[in-house]
N, C-alpha and C. Protein backbone atom coordinates (compact mmCIF):
# COMPACT_ATOMS: atom_id res chain seq x y z
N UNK A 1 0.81 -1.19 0.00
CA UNK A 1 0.00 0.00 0.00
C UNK A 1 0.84 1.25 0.00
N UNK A 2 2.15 1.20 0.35
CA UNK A 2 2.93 2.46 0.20
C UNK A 2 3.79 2.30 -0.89
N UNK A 3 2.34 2.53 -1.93
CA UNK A 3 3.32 2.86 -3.52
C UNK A 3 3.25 4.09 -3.46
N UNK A 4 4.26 4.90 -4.46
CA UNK A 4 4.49 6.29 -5.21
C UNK A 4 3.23 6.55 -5.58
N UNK A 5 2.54 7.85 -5.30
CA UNK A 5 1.68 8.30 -6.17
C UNK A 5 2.30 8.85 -6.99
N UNK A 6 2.01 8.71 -8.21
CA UNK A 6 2.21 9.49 -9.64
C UNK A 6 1.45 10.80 -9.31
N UNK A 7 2.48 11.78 -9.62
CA UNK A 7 1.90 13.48 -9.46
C UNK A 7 1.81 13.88 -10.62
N UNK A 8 0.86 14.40 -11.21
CA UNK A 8 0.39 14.91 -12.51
C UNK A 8 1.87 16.01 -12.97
N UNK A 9 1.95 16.33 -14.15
CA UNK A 9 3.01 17.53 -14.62
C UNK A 9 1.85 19.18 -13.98
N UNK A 10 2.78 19.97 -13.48
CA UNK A 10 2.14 21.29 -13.11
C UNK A 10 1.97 21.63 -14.17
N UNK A 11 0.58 22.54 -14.33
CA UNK A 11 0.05 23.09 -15.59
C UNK A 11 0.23 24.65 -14.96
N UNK A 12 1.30 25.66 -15.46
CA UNK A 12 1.73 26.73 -15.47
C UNK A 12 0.52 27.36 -16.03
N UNK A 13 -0.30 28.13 -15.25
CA UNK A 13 -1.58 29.43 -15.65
C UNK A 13 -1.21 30.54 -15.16
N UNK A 14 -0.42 31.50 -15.45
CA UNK A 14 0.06 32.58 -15.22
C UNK A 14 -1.36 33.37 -15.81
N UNK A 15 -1.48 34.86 -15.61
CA UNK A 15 -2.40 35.60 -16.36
C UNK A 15 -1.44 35.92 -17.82
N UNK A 16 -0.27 35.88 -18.09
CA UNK A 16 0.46 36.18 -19.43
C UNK A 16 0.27 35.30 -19.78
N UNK A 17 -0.06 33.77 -19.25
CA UNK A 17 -0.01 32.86 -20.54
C UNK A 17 -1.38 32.31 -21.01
N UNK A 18 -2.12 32.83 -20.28
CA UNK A 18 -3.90 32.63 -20.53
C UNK A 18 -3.68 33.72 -21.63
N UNK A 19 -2.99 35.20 -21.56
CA UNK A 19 -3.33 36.39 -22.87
C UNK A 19 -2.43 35.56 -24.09
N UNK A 20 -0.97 34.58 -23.66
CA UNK A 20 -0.30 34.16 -25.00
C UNK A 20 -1.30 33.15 -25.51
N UNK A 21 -2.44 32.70 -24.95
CA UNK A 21 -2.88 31.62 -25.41
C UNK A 21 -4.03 31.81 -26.27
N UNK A 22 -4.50 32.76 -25.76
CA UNK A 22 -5.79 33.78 -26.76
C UNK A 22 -5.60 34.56 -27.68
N UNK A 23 -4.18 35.45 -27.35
CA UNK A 23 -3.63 35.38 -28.64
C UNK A 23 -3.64 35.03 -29.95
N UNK A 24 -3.11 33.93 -29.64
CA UNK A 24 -2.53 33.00 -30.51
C UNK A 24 -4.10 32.10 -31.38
N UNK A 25 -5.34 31.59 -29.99
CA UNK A 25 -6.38 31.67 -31.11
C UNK A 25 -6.73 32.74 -31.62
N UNK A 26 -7.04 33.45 -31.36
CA UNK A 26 -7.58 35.07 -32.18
C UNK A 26 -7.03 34.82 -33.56
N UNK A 27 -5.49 34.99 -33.30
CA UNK A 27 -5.09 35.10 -34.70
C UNK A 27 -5.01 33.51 -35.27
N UNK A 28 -4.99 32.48 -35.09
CA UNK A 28 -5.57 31.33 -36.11
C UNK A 28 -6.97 31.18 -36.46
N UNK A 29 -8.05 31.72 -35.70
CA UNK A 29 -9.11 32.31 -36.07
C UNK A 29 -9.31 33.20 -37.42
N UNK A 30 -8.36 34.53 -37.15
CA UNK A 30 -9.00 35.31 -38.39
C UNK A 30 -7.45 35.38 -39.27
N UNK A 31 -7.08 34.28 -39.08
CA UNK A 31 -6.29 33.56 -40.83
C UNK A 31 -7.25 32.51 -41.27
N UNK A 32 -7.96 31.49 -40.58
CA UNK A 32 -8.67 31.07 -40.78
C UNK A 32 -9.85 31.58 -41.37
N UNK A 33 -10.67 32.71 -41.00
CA UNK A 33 -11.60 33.49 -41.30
C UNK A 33 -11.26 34.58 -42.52
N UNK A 34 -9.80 34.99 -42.94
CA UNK A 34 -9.59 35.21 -43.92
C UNK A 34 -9.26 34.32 -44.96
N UNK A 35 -8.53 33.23 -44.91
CA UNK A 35 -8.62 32.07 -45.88
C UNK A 35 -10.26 31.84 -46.48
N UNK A 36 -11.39 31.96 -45.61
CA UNK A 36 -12.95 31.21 -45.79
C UNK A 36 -12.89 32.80 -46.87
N UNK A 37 -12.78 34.23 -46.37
CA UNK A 37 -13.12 34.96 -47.21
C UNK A 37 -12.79 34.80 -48.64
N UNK A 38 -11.59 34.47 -48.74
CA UNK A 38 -10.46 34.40 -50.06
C UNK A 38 -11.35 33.33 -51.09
N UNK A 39 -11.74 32.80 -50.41
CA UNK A 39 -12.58 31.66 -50.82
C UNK A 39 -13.56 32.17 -51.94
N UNK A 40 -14.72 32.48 -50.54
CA UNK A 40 -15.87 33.48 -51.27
C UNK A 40 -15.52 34.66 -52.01
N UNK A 41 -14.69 35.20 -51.89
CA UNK A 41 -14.44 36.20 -53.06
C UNK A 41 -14.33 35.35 -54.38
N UNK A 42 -13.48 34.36 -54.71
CA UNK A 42 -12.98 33.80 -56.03
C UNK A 42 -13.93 32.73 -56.19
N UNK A 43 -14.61 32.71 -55.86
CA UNK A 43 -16.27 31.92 -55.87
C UNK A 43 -17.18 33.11 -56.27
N UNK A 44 -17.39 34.06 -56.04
CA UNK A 44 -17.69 35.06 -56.63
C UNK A 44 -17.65 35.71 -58.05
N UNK A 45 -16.51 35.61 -58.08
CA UNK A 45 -15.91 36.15 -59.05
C UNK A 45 -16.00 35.18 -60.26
N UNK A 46 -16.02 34.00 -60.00
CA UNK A 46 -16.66 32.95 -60.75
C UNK A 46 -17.89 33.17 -61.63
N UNK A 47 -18.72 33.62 -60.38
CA UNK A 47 -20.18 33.38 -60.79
C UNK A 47 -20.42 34.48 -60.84
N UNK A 48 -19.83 35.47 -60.93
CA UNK A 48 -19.37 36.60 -61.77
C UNK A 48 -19.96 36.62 -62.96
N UNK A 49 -18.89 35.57 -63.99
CA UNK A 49 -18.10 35.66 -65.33
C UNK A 49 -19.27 34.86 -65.76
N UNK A 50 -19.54 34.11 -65.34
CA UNK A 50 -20.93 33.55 -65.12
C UNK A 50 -21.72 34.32 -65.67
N UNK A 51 -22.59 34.60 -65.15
CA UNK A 51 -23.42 35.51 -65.21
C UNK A 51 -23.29 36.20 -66.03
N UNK A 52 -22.06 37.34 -66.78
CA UNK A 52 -22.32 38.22 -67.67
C UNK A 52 -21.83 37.19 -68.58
N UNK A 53 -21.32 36.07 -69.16
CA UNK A 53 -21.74 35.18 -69.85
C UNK A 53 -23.13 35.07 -70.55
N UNK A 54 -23.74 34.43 -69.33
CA UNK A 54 -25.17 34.22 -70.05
C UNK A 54 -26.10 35.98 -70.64
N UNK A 55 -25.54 36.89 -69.94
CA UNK A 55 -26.13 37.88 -70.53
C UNK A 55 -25.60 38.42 -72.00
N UNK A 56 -24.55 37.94 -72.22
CA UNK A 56 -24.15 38.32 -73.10
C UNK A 56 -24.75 36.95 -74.55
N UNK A 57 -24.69 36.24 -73.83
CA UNK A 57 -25.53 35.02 -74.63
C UNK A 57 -26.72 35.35 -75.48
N UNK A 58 -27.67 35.69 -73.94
CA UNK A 58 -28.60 36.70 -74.58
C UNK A 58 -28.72 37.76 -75.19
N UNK A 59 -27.82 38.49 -75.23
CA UNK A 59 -28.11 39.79 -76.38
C UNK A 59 -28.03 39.46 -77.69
N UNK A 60 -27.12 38.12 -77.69
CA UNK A 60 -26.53 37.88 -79.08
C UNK A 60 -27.80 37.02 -79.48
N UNK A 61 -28.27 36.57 -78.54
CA UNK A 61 -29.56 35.89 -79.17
C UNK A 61 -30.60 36.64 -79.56
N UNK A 62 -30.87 37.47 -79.32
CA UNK A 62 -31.79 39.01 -79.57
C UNK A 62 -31.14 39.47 -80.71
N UNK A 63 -30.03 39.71 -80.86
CA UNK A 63 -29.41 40.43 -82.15
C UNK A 63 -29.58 39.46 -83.14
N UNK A 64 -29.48 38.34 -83.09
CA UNK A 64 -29.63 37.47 -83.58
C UNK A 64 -30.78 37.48 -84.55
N UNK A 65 -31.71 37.14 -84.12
CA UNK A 65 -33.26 36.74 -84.01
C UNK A 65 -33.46 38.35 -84.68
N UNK A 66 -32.95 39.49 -84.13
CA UNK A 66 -33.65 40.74 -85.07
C UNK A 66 -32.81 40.86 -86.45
N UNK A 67 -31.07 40.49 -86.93
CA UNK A 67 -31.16 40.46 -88.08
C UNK A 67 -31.44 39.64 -88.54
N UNK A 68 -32.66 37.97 -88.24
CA UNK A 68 -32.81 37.36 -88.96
C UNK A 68 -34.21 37.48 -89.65
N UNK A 69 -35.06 38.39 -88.73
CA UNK A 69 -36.06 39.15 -89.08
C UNK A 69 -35.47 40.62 -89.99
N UNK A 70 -34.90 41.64 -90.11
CA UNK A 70 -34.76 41.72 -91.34
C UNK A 70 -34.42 41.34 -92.46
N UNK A 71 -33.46 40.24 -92.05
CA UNK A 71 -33.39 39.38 -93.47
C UNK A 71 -34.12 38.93 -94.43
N UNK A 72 -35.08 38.46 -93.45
CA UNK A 72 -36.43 37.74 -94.21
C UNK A 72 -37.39 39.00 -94.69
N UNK A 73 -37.41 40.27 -94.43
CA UNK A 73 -38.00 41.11 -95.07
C UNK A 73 -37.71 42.04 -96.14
N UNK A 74 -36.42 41.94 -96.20
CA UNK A 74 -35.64 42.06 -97.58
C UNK A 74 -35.53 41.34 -98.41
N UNK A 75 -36.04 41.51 -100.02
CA UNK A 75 -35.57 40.73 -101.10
C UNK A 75 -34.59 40.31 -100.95
């Protein structure tokens, strides 16, 4: 019955190392939270090009369709 207790390692909580420790998430937080932005911007920008794509689709389909109606009304 008189074994060694095993004593845990001291866990050092100073008030400087609770601020180095919040720190340090804060900023892997908003690299993290700027990486997600970087994201959505060029996902954006995608569906962007996108978009004035198909509008441009459509005009040409309108231009289209109106010189093929004067065509047909000219000899």
């Amino acid at each position: 019955m008189n074994e060694p207790r095993i004593t845990p390692e001291r866990f050092e909580c100073a008030p400087g190392l609770r601020l180095e420790a919040h720190e340090r998430l804060s900023d892997l937080q908003f690299r993290n939270l700027a990486a997600r932005l970087d994201r959505i911007e060029a996902l954006m920008e995608r569906l962007e090009r996108r978009l004035w794509l198909a509008v441009y689709g459509v005009m040409a389909t309108i231009a289209a369709q109106g010189v093929q109606g004067l065509m047909s009304v000219t000899p």
